[in-house]
Protein backbone atom coordinates (compact mmCIF):
# COMPACT_ATOMS: atom_id res chain seq x y z
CA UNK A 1 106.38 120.36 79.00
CA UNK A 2 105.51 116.70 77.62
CA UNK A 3 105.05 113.76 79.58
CA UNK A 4 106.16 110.42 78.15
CA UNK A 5 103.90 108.14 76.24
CA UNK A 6 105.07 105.35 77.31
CA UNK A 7 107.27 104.15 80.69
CA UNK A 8 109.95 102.86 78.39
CA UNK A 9 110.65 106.31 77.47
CA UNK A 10 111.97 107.01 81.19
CA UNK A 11 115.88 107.90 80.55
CA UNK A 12 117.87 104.83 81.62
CA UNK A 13 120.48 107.24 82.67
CA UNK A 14 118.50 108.72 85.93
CA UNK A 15 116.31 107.64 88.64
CA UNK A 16 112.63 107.74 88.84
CA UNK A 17 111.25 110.51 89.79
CA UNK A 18 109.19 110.10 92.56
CA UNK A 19 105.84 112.63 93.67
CA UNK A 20 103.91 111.83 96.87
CA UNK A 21 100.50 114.07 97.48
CA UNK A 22 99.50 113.98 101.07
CA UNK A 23 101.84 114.82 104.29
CA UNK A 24 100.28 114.02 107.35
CA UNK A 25 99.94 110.89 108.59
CA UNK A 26 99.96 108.39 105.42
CA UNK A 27 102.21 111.01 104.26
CA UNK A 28 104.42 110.88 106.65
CA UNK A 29 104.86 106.88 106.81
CA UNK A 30 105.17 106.22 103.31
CA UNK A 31 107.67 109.31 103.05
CA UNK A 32 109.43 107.44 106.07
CA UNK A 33 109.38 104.46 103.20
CA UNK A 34 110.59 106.16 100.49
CA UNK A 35 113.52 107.48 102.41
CA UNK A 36 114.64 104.14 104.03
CA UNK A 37 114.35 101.38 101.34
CA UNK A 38 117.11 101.79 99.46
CA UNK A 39 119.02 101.19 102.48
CA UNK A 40 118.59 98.11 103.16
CA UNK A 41 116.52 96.57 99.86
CA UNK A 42 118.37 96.16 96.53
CA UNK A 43 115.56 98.53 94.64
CA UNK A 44 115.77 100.44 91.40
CA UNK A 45 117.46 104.46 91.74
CA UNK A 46 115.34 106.83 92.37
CA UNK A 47 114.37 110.24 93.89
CA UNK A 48 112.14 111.95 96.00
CA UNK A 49 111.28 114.58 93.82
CA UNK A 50 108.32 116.34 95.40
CA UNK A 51 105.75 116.44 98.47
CA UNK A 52 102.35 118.00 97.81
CA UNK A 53 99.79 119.65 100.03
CA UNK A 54 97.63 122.25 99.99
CA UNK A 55 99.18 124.62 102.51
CA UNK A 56 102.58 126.18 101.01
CA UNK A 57 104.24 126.34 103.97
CA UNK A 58 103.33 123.50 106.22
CA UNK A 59 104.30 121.33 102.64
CA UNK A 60 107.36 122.62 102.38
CA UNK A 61 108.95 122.09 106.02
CA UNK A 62 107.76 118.64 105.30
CA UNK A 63 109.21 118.23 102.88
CA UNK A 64 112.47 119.07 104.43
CA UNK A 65 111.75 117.25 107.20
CA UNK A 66 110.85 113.70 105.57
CA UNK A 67 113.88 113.98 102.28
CA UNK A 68 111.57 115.30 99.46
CA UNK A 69 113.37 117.50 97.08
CA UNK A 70 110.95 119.94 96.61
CA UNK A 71 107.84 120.81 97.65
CA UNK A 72 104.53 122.24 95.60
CA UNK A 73 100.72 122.83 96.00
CA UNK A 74 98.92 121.90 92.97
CA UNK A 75 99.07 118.13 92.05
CA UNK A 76 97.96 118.80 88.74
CA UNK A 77 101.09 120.66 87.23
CA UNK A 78 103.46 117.85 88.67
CA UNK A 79 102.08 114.65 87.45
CA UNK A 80 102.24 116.44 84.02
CA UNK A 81 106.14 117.16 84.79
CA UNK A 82 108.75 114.97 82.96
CA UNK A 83 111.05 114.15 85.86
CA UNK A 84 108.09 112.77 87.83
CA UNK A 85 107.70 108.61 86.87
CA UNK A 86 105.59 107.33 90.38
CA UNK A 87 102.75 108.78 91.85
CA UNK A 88 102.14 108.10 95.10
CA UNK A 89 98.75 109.00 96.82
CA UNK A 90 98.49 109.42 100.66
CA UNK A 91 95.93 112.29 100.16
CA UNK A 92 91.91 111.46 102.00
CA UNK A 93 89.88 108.93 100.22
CA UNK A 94 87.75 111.28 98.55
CA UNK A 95 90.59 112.60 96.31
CA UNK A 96 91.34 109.01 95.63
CA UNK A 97 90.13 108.87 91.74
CA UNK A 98 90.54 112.15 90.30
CA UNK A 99 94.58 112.36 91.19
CA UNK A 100 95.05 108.11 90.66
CA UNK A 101 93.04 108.63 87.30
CA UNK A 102 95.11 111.81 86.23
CA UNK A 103 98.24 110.30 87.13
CA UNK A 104 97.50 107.11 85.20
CA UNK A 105 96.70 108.81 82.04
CA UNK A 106 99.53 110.89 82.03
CA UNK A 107 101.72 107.83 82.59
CA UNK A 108 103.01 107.57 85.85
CA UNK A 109 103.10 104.42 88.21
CA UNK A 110 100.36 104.72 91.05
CA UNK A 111 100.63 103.99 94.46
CA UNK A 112 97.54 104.67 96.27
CA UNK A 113 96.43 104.10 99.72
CA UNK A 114 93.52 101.95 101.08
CA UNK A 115 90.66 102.00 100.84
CA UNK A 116 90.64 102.11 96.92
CA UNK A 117 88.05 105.07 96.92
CA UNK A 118 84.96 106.34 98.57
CA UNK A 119 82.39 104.98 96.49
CA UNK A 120 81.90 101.67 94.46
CA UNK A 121 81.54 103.83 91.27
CA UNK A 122 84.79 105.67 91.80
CA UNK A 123 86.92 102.31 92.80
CA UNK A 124 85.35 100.97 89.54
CA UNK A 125 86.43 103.93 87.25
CA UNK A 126 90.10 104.02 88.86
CA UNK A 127 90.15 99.72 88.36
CA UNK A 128 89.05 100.94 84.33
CA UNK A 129 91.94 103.52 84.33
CA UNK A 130 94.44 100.97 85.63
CA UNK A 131 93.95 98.45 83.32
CA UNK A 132 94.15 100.75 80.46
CA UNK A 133 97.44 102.37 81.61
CA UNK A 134 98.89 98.05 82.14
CA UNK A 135 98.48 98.07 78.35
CA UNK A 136 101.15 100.68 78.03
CA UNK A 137 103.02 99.31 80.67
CA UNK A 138 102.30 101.76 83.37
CA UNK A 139 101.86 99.64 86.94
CA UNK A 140 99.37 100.37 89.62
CA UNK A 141 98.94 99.01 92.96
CA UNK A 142 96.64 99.83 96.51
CA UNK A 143 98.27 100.44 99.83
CA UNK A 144 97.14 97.39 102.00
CA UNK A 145 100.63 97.64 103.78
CA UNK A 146 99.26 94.53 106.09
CA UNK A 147 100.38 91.87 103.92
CA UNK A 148 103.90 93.19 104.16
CA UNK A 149 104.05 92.44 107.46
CA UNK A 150 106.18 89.21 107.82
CA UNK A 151 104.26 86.97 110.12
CA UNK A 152 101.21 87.35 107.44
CA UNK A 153 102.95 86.65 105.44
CA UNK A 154 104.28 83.54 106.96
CA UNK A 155 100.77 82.84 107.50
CA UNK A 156 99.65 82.87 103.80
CA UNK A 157 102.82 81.01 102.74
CA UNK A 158 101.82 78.05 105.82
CA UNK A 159 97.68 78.09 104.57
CA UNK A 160 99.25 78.15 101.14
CA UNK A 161 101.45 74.60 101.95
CA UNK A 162 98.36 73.43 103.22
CA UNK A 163 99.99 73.26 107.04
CA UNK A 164 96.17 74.03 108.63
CA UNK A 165 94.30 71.47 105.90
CA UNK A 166 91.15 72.26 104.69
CA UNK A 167 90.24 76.28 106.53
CA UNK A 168 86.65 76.07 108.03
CA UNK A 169 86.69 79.35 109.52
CA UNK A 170 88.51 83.14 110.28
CA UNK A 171 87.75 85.59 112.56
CA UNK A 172 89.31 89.05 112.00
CA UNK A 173 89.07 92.09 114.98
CA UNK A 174 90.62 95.30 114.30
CA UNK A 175 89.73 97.46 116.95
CA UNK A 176 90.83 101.37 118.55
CA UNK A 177 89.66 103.51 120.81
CA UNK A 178 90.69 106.83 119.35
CA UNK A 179 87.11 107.50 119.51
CA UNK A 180 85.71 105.97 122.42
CA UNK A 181 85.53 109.51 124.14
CA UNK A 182 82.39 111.13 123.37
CA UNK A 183 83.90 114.65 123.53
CA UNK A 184 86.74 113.55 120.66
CA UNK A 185 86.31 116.21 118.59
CA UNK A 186 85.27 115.89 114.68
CA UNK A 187 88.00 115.00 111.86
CA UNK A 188 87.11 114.69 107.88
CA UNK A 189 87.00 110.64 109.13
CA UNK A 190 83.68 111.81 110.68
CA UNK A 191 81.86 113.21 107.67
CA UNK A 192 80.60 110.69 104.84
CA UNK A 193 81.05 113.69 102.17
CA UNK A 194 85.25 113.61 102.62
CA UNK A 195 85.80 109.61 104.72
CA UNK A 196 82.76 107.73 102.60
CA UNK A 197 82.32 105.62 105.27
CA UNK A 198 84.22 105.26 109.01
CA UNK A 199 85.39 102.19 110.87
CA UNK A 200 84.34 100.02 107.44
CA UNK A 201 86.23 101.46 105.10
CA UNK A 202 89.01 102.76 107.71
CA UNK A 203 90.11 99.75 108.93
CA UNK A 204 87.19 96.87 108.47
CA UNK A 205 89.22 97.14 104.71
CA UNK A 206 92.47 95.72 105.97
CA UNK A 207 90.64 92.95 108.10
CA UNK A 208 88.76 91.87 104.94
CA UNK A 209 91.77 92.16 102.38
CA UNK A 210 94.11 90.10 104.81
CA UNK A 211 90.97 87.37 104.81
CA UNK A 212 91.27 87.06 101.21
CA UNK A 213 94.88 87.85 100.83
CA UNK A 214 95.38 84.92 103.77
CA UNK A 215 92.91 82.45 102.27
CA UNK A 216 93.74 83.25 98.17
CA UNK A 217 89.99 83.18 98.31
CA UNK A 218 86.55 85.53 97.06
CA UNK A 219 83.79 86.56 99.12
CA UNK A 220 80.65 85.35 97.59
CA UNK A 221 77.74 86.50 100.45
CA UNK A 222 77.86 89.21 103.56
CA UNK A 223 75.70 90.02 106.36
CA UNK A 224 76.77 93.27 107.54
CA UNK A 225 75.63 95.69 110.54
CA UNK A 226 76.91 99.33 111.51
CA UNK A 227 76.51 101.75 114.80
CA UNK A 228 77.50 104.85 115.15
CA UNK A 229 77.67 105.33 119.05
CA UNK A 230 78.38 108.71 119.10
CA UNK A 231 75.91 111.07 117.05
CA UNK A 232 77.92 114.40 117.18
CA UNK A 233 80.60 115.83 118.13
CA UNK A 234 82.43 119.20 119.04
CA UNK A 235 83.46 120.60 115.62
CA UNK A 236 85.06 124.07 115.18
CA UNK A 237 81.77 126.03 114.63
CA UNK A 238 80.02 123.82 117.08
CA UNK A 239 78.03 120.61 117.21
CA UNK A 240 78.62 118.37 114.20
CA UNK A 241 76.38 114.94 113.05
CA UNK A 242 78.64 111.92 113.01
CA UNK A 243 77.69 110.87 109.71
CA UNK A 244 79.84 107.60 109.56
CA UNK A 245 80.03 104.68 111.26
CA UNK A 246 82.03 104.19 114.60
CA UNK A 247 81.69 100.17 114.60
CA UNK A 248 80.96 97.50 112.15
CA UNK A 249 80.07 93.97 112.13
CA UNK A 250 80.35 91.16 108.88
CA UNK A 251 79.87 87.39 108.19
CA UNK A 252 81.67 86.88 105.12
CA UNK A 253 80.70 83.52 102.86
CA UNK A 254 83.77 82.08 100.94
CA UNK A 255 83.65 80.52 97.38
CA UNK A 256 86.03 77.41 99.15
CA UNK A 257 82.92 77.14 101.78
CA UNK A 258 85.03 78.80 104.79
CA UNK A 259 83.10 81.45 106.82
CA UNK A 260 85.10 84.33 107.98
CA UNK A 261 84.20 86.78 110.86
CA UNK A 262 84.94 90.54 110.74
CA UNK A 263 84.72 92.84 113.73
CA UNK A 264 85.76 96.22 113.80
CA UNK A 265 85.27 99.20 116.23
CA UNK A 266 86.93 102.71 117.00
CA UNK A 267 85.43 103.29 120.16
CA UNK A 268 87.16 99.62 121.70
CA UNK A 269 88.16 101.12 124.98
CA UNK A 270 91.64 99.75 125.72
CA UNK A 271 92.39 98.89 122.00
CA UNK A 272 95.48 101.06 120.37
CA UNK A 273 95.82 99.25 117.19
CA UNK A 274 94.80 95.59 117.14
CA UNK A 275 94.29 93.43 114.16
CA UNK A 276 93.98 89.97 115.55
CA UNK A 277 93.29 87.25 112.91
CA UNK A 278 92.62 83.70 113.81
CA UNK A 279 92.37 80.87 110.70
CA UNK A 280 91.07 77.46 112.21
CA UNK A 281 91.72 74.57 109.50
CA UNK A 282 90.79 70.80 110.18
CA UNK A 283 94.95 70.33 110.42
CA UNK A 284 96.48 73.59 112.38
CA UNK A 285 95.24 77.05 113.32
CA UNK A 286 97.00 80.46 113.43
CA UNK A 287 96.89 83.23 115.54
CA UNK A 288 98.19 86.66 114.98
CA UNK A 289 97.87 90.62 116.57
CA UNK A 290 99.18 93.43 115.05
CA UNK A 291 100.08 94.71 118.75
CA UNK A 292 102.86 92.11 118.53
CA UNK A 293 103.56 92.12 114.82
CA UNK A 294 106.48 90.10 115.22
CA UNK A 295 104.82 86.24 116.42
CA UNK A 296 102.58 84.01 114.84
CA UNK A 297 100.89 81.14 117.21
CA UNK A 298 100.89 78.16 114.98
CA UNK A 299 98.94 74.37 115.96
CA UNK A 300 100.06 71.75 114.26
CA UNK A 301 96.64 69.61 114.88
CA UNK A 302 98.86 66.49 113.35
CA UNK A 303 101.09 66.01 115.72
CA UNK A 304 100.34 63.30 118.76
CA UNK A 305 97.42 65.23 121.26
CA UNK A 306 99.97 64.59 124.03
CA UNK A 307 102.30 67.39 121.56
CA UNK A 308 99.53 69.64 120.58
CA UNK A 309 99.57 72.76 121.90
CA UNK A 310 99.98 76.60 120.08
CA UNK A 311 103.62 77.57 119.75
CA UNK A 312 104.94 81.25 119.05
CA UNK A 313 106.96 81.76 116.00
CA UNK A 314 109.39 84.83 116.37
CA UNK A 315 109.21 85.92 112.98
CA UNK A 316 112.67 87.35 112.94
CA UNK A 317 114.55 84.89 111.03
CA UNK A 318 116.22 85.45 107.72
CA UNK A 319 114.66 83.44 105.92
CA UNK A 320 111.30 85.19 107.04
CA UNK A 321 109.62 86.93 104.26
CA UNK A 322 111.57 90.48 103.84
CA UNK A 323 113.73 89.68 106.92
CA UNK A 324 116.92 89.12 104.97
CA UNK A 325 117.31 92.79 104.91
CA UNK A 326 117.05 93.54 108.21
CA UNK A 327 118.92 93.48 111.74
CA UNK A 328 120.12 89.83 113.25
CA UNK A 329 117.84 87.26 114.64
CA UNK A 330 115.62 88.70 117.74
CA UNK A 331 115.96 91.93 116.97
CA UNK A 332 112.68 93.01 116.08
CA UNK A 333 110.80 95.48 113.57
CA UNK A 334 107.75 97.91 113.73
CA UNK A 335 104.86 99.17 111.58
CA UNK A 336 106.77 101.16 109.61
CA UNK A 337 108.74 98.69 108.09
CA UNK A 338 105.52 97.14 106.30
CA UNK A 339 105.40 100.82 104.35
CA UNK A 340 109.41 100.50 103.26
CA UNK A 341 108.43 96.82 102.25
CA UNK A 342 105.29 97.91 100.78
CA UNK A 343 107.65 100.30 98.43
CA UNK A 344 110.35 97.89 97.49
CA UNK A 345 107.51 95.46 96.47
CA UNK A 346 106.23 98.24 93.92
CA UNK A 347 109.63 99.22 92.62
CA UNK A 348 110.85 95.77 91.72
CA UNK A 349 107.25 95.39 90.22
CA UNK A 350 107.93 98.52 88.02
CA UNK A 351 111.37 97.36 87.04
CA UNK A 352 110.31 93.93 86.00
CA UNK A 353 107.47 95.30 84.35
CA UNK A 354 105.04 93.12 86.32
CA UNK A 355 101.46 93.61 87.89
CA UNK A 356 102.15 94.34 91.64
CA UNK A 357 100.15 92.87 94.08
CA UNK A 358 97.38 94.36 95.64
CA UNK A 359 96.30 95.48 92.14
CA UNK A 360 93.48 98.17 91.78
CA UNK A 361 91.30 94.59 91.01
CA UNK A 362 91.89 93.83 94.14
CA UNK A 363 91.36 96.77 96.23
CA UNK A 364 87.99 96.99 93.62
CA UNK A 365 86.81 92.96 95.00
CA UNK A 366 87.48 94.86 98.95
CA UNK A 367 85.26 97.57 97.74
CA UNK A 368 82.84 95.24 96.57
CA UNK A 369 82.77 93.59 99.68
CA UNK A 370 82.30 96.30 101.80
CA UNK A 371 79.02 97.99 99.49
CA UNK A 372 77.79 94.20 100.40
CA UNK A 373 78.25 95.25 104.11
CA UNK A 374 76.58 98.42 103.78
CA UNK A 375 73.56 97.05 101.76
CA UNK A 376 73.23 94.29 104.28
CA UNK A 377 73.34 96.53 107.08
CA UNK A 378 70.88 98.80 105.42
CA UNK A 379 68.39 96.08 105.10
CA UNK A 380 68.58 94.89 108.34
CA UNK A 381 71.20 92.32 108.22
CA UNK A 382 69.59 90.42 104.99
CA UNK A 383 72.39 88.05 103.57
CA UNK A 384 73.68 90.29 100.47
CA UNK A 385 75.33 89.03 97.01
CA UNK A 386 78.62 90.17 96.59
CA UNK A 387 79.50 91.46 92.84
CA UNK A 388 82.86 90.50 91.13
């Protein structure tokens, strides 16, 4: 069996064949994706061709669950396979570069989730890899699914018509509390060998990409700290070393000269999933959670002081970003539909034949970012250069 040279070989006369590697939960959202988005977006055809795991049997009821085709345990025979055009990776982080890097040079689009990889020297050889394969017109792009959601990007498109001036400042929380009780037992999250790192990379990632993402803007200096709260933990042959962080803290410098905050904890007793971002500019401010997706607070710092006040945008309007496809005004929509956005993005992308956005550069200038935090925090809190 050959594999295409070149994406332009794909037969006009089927879909795209479609592969996703990874079941459980990322699996299981972007699968949710994959099934839904031609239903509502106008996308090229394609197919869910296969689901991949390493347990044969857990895969394949998967598989029939969430739509997929077919089912298989060994990602390295189907990316070879000729009715396979799109890659998509929802396997742990430390699988990352070896399948995105494989898939890439055998000519298949890559989706991949966030955080780009594990280490700085793995998101760097993936980043290599992708910009080779854009030569021969094979497209690649990182799973930050929070810029799909519509009130960000509402946001970026009001920062972006200069609505809040000139931004002096961001502060970005994400915080949980999956692991706020000490007897939560271990997960491959917990060890540094299969997560890389824990709350940073986990979700301290999105926080930063939606500051730059937000802003258009690069992070020039960090001063980072980490805690691990809880040392060990029940594991399945007994105590187990926490070996990643549970919390992280980061003052970000910006090449405009804005200062951004980032906060993130999964031991925030109380917290389920909240990414709150606030963006302070001389003219307006924003406020957003992820706990109620659907609003944006927006000041309009203009307007007469007798006026001024934050007001809540329902972002559920048509003419919303992505919201044309959806249900009639008020009726809102969840996390899952930043996955089937997230899709459609990448699939018009690889029809047009253009660079889809976040590119592996960009999940490579997080990854950057958050080395910065960890070299900062190892050296006490010392202000650290960020490379580009």
């Amino acid at each position: 069996m050959t594999t295409p040279a070149h994406p332009s070989e794909h037969p006009a006369s089927r879909p795209l064949g479609v592969a996703a590697i990874g079941y459980a939960f990322m699996g299981k959202a972007h699968s949710n994706a994959w099934r839904n988005v031609a239903s509502f977006f106008d996308v090229p055809a394609f197919e869910q061709k296969v689901l991949v795991g390493r347990d044969a049997g857990a895969v394949a009821g998967a598989a029939a669950k969430y739509g997929w085709a077919e089912s298989a345990t060994d990602w390295r025979t189907v990316i070879t396979r000729d009715d396979i055009d799109i890659v998509d990776i929802c396997a742990p982080g430390w699988m990352h570069a070896e399948i995105a890097i494989a898939a890439l040079e055998a000519g298949k689009h890559v989706l991949v989730e966030k955080p780009l990889a594990n280490t700085l020297a793995e998101a760097e050889l993936m980043t290599a890899a992708a910009a080779k394969a854009r030569t021969k017109g094979v497209q690649s792009m990182i799973g930050f699914n929070y810029r799909r959601v519509p009130a960000l990007s509402l946001a970026r498109e009001l920062i972006a018509e200069g609505r809040l001036g000139t931004v002096r400042h961001v502060r970005a929380a994400y915080l949980q509390d999956w692991l706020a009780d000490a007897g939560a037992p271990m997960t491959w999250r917990l060890r540094k060998e299969t997560a890389g790192s824990g709350a940073l990379g986990d979700i301290a990632s999105h926080a930063i990409d939606q500051v730059l993402f937000l802003l258009g803007d690069q992070v020039t200096e960090v001063s980072g700290r980490l805690n691990t709260f809880v040392g060990q933990r029940p594991g399945s042959e007994g105590t187990e070393d926490v070996t990643v962080d549970d919390a992280a803290w980061a003052t970000l410098s910006l090449a405009s000269g804005a200062i951004a905050s980032v906060e993130v904890s999964r031991v925030a007793t109380g917290r389920k999933n909240s990414l709150q971002i606030e963006v302070y500019g001389d003219k307006g401010s924003l406020l957003f959670d992820l706990e109620n997706l659907n609003e944006l607070g927006f000041l309009d710092a203009t307007a007469p002081p007798r006026e001024q006040g934050f007001r809540r945008i329902l972002v559920n309007e048509p003419d919303h970003p992505y919201l044309e496809a959806w249900w009639p005004q008020g009726h809102i929509i969840g996390w899952e539909h930043t996955f089937t956005h997230q899709v459609r993005d990448f699939l018009l992308a690889i029809k047009d034949g253009s660079q889809p956005s976040p590119s592996f550069e960009e999940g490579l200038n997080v990854q950057y970012v958050l080395n910065a935090v960890e070299e900062s925090a190892a050296n006490k809190s010392t202000l650290t250069v960020v490379r580009h």
